[in-house]
N, C-alpha and C. Protein backbone atom coordinates (compact mmCIF):
# COMPACT_ATOMS: atom_id res chain seq x y z
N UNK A 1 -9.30 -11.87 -7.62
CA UNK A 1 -8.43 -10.92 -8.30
C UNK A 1 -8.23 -9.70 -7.40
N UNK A 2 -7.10 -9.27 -7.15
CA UNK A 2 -6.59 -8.42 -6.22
C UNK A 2 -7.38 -7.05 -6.98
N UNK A 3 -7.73 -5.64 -6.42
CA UNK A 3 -8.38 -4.43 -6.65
C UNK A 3 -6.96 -3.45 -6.72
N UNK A 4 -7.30 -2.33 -7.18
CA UNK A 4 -5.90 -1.64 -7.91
C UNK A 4 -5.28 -1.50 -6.63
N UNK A 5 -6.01 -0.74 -5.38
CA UNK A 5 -4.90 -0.27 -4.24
C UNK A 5 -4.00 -1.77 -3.99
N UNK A 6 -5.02 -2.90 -3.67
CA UNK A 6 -3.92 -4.30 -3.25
C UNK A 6 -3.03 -4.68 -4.24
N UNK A 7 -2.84 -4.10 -5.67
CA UNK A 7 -1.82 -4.22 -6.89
C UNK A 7 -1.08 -3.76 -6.90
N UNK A 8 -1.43 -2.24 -5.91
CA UNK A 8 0.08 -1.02 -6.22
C UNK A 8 0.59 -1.48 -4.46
N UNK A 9 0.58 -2.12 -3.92
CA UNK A 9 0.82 -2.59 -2.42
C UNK A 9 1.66 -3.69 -2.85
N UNK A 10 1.35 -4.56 -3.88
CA UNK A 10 1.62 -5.88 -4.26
C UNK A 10 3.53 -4.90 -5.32
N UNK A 11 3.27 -4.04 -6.16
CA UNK A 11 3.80 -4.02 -6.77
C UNK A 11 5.53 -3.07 -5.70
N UNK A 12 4.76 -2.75 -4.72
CA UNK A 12 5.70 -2.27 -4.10
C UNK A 12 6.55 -2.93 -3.21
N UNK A 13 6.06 -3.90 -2.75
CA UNK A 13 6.54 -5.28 -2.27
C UNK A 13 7.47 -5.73 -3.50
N UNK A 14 7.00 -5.90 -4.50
CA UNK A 14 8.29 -6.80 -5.78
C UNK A 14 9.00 -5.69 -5.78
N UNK A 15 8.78 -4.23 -6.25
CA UNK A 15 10.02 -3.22 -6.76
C UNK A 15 10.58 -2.66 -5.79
N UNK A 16 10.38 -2.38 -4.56
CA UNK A 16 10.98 -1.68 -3.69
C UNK A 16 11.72 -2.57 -2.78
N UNK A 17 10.51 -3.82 -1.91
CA UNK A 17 11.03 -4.29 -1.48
C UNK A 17 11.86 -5.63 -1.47
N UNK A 18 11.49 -5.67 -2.90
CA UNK A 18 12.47 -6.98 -3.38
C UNK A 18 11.81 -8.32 -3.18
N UNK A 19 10.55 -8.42 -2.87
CA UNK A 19 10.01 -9.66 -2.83
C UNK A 19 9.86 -10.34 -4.15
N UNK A 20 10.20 -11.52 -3.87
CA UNK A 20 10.61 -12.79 -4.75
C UNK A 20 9.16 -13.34 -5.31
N UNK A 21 8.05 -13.49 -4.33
CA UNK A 21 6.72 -13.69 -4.45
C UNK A 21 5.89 -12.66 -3.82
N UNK A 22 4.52 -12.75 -4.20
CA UNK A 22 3.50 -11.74 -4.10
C UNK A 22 2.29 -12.37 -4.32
N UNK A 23 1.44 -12.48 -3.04
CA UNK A 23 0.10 -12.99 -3.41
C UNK A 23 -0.65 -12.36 -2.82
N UNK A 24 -1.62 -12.57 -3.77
CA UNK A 24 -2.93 -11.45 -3.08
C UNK A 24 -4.15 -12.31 -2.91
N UNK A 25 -4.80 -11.80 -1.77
CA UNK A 25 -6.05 -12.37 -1.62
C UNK A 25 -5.78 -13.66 -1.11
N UNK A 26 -5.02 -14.04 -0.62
CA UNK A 26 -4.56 -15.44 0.13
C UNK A 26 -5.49 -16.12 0.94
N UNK A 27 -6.28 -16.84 0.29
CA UNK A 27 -7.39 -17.51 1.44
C UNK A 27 -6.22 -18.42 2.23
N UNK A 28 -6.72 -18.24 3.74
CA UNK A 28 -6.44 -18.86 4.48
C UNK A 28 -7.71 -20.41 5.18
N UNK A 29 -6.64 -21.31 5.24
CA UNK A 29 -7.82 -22.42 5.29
C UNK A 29 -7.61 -22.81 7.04
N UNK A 30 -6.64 -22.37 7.91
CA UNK A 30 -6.44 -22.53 8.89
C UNK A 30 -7.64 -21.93 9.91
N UNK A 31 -7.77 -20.80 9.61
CA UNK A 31 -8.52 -19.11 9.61
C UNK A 31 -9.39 -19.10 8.56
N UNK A 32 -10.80 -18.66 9.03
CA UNK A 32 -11.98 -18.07 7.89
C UNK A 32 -11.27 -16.89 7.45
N UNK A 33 -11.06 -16.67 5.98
CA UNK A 33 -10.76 -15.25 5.73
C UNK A 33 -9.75 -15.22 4.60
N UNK A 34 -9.09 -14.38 4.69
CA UNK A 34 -8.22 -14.08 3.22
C UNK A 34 -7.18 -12.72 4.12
N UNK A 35 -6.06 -12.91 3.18
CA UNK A 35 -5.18 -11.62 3.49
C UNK A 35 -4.82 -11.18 2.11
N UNK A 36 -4.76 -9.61 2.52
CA UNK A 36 -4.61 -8.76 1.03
C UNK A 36 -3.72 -9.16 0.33
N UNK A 37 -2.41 -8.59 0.70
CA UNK A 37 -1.26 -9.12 0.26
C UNK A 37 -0.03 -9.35 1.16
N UNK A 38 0.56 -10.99 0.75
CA UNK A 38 1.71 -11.45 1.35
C UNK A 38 2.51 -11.33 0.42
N UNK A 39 3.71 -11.05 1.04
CA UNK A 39 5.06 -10.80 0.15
C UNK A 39 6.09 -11.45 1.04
N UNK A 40 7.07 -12.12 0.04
CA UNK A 40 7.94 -13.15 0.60
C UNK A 40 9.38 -12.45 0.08
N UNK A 41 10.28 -11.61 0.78
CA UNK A 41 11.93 -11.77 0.13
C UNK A 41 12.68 -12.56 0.92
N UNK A 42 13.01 -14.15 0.33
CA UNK A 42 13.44 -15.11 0.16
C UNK A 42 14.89 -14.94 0.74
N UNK A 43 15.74 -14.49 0.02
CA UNK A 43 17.01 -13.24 0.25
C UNK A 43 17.24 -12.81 1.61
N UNK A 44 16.60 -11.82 2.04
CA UNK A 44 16.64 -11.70 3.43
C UNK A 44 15.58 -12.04 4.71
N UNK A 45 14.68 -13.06 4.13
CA UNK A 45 14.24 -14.26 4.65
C UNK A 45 13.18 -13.43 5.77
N UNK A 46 12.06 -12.22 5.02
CA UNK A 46 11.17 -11.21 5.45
C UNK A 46 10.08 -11.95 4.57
N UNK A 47 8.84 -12.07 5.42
CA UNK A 47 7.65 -11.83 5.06
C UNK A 47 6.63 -10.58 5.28
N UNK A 48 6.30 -9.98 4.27
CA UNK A 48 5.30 -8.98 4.23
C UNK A 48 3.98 -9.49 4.00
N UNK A 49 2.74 -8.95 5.60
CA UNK A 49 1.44 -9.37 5.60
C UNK A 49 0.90 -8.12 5.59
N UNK A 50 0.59 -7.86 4.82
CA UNK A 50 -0.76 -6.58 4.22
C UNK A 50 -2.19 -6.67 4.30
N UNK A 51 -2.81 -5.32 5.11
CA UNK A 51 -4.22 -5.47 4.92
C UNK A 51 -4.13 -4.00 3.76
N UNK A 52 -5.27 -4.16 3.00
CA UNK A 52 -5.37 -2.95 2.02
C UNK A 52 -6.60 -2.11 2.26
N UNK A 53 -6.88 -0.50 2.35
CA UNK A 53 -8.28 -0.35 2.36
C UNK A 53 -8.33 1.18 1.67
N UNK A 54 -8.86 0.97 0.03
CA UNK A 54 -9.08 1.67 -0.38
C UNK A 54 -10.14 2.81 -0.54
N UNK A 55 -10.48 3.21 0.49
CA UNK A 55 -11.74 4.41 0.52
C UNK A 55 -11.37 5.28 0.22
N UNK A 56 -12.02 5.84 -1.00
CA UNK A 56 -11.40 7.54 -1.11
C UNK A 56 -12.21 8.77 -0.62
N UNK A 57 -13.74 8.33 -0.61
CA UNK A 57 -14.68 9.84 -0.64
C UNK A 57 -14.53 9.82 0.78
N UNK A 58 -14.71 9.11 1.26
CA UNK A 58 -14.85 8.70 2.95
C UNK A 58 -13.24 8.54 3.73
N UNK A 59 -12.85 8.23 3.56
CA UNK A 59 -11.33 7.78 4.37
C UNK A 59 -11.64 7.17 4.54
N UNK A 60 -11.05 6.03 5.76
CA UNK A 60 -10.87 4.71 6.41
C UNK A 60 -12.21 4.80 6.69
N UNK A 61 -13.21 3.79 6.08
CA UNK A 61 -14.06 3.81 7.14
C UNK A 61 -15.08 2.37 6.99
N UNK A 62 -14.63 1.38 7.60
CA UNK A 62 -15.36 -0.07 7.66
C UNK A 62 -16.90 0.14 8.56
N UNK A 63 -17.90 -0.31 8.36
CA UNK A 63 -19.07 -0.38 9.14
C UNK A 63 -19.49 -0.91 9.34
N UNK A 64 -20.48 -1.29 10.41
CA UNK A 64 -21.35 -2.57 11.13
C UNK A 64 -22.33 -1.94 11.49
N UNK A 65 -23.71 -2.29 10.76
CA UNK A 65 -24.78 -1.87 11.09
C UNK A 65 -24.99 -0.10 11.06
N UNK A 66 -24.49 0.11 9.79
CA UNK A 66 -23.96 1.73 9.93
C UNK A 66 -23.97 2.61 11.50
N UNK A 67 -22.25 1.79 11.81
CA UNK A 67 -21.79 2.57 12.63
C UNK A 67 -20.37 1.92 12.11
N UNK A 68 -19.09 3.16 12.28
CA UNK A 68 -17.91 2.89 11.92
C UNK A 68 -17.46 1.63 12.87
N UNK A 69 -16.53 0.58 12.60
CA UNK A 69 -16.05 -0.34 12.68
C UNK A 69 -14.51 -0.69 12.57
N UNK A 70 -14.11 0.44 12.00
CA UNK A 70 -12.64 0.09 11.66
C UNK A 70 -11.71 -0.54 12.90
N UNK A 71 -12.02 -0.29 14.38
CA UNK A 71 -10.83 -1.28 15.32
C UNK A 71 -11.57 -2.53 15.35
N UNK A 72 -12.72 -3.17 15.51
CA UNK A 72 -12.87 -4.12 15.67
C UNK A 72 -12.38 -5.04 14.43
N UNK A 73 -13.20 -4.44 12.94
CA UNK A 73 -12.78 -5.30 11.79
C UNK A 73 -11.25 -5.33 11.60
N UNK A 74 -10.64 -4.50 11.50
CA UNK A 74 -8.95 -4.68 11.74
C UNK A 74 -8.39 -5.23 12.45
N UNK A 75 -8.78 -4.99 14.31
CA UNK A 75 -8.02 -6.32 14.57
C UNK A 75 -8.37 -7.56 14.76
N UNK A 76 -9.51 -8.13 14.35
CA UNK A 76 -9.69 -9.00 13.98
C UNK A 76 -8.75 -9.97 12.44
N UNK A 77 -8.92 -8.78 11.46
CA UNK A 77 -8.19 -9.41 10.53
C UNK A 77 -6.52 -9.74 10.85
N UNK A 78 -6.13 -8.70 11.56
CA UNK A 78 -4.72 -8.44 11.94
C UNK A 78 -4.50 -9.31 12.86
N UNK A 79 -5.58 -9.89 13.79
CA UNK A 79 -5.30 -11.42 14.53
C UNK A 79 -5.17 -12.62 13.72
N UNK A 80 -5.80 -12.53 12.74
CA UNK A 80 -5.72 -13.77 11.60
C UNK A 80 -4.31 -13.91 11.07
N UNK A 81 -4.09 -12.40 10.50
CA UNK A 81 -2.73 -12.38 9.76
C UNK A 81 -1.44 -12.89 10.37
N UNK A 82 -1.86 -12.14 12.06
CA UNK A 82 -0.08 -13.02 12.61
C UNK A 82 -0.83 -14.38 12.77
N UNK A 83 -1.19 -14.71 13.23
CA UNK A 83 -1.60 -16.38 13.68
C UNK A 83 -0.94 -17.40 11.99
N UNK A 84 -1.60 -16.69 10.99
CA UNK A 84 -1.14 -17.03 9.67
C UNK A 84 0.01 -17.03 9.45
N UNK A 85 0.84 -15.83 9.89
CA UNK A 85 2.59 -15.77 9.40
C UNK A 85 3.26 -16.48 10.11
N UNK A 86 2.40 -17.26 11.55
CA UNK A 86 3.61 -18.49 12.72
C UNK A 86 4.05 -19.48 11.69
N UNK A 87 3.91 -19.40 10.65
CA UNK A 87 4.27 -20.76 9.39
C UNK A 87 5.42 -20.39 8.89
N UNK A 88 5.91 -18.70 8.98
CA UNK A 88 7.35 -18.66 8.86
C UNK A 88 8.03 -18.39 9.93
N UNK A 89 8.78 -19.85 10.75
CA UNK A 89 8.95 -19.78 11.64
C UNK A 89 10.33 -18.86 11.64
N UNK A 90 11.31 -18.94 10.85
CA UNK A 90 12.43 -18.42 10.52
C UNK A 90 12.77 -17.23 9.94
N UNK A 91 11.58 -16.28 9.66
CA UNK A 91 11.15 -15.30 9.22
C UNK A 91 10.71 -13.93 9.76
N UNK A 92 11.44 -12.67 9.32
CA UNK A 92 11.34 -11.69 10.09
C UNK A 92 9.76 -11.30 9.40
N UNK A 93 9.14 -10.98 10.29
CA UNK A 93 7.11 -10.70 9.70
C UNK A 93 7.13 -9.67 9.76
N UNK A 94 6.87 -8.76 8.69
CA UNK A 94 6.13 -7.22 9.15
C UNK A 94 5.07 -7.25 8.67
N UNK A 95 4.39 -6.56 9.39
CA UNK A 95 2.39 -6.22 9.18
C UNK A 95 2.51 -4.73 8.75
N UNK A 96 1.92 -5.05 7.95
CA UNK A 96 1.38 -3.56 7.61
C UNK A 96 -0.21 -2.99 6.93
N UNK A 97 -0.30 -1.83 6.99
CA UNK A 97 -1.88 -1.46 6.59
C UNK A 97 -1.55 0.20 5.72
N UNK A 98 -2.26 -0.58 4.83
CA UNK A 98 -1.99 0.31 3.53
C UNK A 98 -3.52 1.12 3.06
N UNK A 99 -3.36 2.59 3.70
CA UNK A 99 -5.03 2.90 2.93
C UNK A 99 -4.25 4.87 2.50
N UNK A 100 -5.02 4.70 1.53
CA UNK A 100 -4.65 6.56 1.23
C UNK A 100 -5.11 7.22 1.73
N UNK A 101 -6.06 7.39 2.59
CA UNK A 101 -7.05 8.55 3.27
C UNK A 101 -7.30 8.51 3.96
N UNK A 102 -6.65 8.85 5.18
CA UNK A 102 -7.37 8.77 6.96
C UNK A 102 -7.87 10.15 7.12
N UNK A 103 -8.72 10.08 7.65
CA UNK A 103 -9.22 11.90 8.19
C UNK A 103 -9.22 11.66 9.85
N UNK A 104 -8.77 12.90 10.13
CA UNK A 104 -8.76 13.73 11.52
C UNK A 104 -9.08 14.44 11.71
N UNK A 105 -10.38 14.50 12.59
CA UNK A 105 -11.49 14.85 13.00
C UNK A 105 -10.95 16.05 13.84
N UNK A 106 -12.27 16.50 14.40
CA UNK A 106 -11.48 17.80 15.40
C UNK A 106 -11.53 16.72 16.92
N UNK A 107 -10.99 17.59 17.36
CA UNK A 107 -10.67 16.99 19.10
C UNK A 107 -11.63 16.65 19.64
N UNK A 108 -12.63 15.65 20.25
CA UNK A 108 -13.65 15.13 21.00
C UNK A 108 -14.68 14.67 20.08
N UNK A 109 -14.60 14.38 18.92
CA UNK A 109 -15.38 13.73 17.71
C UNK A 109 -15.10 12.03 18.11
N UNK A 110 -16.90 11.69 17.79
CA UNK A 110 -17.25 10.87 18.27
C UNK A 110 -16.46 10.12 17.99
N UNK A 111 -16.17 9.61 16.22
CA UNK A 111 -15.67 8.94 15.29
C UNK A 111 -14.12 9.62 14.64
N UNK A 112 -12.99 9.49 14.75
CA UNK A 112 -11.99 9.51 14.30
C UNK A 112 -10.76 8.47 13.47
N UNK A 113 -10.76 8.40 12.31
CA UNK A 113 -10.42 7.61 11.49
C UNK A 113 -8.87 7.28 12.33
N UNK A 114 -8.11 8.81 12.47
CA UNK A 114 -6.56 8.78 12.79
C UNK A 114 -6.42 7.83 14.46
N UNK A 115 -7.05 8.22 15.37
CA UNK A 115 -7.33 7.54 16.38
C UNK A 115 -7.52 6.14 16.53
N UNK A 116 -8.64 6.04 15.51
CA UNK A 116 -8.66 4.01 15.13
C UNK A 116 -7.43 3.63 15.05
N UNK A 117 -6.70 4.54 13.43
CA UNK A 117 -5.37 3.68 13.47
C UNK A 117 -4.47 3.50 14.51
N UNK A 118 -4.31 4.39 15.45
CA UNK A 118 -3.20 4.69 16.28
C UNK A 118 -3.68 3.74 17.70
N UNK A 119 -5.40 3.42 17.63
CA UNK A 119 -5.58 2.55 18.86
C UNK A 119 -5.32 1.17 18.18
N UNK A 120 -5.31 0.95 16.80
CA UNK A 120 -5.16 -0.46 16.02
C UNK A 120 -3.92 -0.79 16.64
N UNK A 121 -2.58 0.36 15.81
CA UNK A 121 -1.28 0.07 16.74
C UNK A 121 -1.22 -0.40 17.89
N UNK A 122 -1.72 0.48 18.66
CA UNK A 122 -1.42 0.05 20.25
C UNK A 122 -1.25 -1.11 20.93
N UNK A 123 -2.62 -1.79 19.99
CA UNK A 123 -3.73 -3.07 20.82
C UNK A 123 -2.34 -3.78 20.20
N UNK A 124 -2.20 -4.13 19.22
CA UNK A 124 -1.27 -4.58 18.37
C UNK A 124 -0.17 -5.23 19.32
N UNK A 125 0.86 -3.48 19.76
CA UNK A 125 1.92 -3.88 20.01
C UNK A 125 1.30 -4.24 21.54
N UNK A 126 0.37 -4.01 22.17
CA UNK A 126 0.21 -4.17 23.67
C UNK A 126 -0.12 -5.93 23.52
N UNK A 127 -0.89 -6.29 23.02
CA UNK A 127 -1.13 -7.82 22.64
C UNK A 127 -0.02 -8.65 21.93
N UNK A 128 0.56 -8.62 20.99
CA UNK A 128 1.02 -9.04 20.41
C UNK A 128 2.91 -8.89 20.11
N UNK A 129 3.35 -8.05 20.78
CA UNK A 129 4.67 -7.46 20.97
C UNK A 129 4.98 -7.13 19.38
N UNK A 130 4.40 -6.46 18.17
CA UNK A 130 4.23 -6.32 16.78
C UNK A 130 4.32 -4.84 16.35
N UNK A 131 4.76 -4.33 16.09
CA UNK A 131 4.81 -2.97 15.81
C UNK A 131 4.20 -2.82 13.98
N UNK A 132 2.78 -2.75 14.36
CA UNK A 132 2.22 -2.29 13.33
C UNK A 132 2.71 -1.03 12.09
N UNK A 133 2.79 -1.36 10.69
CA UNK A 133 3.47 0.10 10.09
C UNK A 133 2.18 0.30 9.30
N UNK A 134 2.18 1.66 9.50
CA UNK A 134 0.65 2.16 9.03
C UNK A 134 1.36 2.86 8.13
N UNK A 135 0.68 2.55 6.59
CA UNK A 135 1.56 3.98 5.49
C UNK A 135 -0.43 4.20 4.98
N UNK A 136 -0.45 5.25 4.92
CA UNK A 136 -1.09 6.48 4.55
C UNK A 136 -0.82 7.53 4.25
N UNK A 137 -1.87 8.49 3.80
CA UNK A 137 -1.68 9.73 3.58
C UNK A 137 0.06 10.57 2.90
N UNK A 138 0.58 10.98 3.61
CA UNK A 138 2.06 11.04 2.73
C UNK A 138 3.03 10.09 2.56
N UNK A 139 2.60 9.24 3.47
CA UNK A 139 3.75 8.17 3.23
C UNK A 139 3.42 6.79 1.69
N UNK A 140 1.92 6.93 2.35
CA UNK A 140 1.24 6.80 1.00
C UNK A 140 2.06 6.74 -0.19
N UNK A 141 1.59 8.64 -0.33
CA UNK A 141 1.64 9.21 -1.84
C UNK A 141 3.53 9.30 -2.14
N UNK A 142 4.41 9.34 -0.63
CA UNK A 142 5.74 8.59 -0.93
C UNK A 142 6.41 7.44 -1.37
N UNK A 143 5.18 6.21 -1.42
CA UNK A 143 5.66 5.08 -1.71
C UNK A 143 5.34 5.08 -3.34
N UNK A 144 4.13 5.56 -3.92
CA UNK A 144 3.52 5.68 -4.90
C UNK A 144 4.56 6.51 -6.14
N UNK A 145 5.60 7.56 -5.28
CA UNK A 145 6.63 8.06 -6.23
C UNK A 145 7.64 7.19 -6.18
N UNK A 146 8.15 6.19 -5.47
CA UNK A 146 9.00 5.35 -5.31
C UNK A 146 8.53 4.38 -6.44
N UNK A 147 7.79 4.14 -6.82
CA UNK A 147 7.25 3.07 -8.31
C UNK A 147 7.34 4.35 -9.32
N UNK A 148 6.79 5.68 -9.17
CA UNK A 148 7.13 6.45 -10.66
C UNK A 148 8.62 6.70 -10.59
N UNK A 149 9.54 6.41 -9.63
CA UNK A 149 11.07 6.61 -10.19
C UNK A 149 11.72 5.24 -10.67
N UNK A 150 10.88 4.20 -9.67
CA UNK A 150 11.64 3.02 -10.66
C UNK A 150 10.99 2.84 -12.38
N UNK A 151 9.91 3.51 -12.73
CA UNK A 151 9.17 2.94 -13.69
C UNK A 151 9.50 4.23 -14.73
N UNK A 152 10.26 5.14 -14.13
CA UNK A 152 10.66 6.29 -15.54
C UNK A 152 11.87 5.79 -15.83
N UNK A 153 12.96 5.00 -14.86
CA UNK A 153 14.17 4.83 -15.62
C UNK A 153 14.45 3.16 -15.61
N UNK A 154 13.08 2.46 -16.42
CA UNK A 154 13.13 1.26 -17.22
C UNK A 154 12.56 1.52 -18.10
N UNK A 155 13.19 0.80 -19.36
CA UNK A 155 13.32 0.78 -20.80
C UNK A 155 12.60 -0.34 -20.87
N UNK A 156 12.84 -1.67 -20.50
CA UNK A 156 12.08 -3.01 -20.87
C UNK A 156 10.60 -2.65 -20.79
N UNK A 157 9.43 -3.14 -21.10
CA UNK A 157 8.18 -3.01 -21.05
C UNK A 157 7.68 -4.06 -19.62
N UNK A 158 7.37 -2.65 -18.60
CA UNK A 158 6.82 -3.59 -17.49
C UNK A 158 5.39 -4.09 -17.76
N UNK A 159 5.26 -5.43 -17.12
CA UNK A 159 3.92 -6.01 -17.40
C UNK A 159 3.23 -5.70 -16.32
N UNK A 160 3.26 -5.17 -15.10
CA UNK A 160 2.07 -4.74 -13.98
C UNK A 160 1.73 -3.74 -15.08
N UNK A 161 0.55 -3.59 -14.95
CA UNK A 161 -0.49 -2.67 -15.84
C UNK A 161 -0.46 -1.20 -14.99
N UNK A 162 -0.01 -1.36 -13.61
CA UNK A 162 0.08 0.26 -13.03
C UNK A 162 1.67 0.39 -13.50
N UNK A 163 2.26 -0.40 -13.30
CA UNK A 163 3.77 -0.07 -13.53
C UNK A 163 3.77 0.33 -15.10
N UNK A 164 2.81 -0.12 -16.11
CA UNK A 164 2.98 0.25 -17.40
C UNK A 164 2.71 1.47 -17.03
N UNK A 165 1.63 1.94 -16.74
CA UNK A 165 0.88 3.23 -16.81
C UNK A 165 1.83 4.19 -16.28
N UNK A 166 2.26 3.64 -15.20
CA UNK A 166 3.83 5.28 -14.40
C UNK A 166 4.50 5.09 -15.73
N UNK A 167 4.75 3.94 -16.35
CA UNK A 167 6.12 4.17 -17.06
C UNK A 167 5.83 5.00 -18.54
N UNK A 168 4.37 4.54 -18.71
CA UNK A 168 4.02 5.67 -20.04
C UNK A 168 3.90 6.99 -19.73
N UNK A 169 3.12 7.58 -18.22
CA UNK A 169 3.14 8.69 -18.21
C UNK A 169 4.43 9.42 -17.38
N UNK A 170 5.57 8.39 -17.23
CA UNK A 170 6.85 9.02 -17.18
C UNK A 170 7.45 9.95 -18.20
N UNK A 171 7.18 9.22 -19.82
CA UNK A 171 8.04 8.79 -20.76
C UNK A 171 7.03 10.20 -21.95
N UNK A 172 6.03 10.07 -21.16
CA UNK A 172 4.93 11.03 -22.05
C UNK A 172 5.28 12.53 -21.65
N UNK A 173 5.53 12.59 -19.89
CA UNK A 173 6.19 14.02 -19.17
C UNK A 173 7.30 14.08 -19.86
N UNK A 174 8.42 13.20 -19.89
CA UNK A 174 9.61 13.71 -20.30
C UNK A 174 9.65 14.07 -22.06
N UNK A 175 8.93 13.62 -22.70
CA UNK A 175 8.57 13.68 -24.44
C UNK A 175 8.14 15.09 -24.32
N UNK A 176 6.85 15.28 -23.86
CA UNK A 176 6.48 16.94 -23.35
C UNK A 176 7.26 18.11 -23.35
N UNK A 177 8.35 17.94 -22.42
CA UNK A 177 9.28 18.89 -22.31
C UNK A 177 9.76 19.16 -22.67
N UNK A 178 10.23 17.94 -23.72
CA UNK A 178 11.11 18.08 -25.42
C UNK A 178 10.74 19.03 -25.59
N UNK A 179 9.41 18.68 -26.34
CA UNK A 179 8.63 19.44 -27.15
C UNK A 179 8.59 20.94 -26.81
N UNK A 180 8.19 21.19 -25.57
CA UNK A 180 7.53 22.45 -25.64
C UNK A 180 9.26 23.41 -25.47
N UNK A 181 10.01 22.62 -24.60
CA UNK A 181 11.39 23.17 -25.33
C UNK A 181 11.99 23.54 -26.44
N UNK A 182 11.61 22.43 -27.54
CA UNK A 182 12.24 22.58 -28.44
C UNK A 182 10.92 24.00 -29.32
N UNK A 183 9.85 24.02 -29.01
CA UNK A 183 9.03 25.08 -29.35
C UNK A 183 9.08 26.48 -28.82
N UNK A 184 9.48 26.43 -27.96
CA UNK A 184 10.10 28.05 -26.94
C UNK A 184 11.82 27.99 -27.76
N UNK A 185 12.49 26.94 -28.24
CA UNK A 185 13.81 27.64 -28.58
C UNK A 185 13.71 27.79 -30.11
N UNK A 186 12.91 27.48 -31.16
CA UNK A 186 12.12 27.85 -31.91
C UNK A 186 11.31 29.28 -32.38
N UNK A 187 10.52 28.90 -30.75
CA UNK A 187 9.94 30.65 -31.39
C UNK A 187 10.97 32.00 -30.87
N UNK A 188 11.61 31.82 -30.33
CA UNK A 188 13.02 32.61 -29.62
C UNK A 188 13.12 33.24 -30.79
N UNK A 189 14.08 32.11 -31.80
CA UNK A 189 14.95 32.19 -33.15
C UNK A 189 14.26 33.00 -33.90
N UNK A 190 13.27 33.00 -33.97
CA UNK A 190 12.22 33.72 -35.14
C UNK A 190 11.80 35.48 -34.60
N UNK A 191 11.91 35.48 -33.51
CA UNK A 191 12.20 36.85 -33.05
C UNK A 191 13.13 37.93 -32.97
């Protein structure tokens, strides 16, 4: 069962980007391992391969033998993932890595979360000719309003359980404002 960050990754793939399918946790039997989420739009004949990594107190931070890990465990997984997507041969592939919290360290720190990502890229496009898309931090919390604008102006009852939740506390902000409107033009009158 996919974890909330690989759901709201999953759900942005169906509402934004129009994918037709959405799977999460995709064991691969070719490859030891699993990928977060693949997304398929059929339509314009794109596959989306997602790694997800939800750390919040910490930022990005995978470990081995408590010491940070994040380039090795990433591109490792991120070698799995393209080797996995050569099955759409006809298919434009984007990779991407989805985490809310990178921290950046000061200048000459041992360990730097932002640096991992940006050496993840590199290896990426230097190996692999792949231009890694890293959304974090604002781009993140930009994709995350891109589901509260599709989910305040639908009426049908969405069944993703985060998409319910934007769409109730869309519907609960805009009820609010009624209210406290219609209570400020209220107590006006009485003055």
């Amino acid at each position: 069962m996919e974890n909330t960050g690989e759901h709201l990754v999953g759900q942005y793939l169906k509402e934004i980007l129009q994918c037709d399918f959405v799977e999460y946790n995709l064991q691969i039997k070719k490859v030891q391992g699993e990928i977060d989420v693949v997304g398929i739009n059929t339509s314009k004949r794109k596959v989306y391969v997602c790694e997800v990594a939800t750390h919040l107190p910490t930022g990005l931070q995978y470990t081995k033998k408590s010491q940070p890990d994040n380039v090795d465990r990433l591109m490792k997984k991120f070698r799995k993932d393209i080797e996995y997507a050569e099955i759409f041969k006809d298919y434009v592939k984007i990779f991407m890595f989805w985490t809310p919290i990178v921290k950046d360290t000061k200048e000459g720190s041992k360990h730097n979360q932002l640096k991992d990502l940006n050496e993840i890229k590199e290896r990426i496009k230097a190996e692999k000719s792949i231009d890694l898309q890293l959304i974090y931090g604002k781009k993140y919390y930009d994709c995350i309003q891109e589901l509260r604008d599709i989910s305040k102006n639908q009426t049908k009852n969405m069944f993703s359980p985060i998409m319910r939740f934007m769409q109730i506390e869309e519907a609960l902000k805009k009820n609010l404002k009624k209210e406290i409107d219609e209570c400020s033009k209220h107590q006006n009158t009485k003055e």
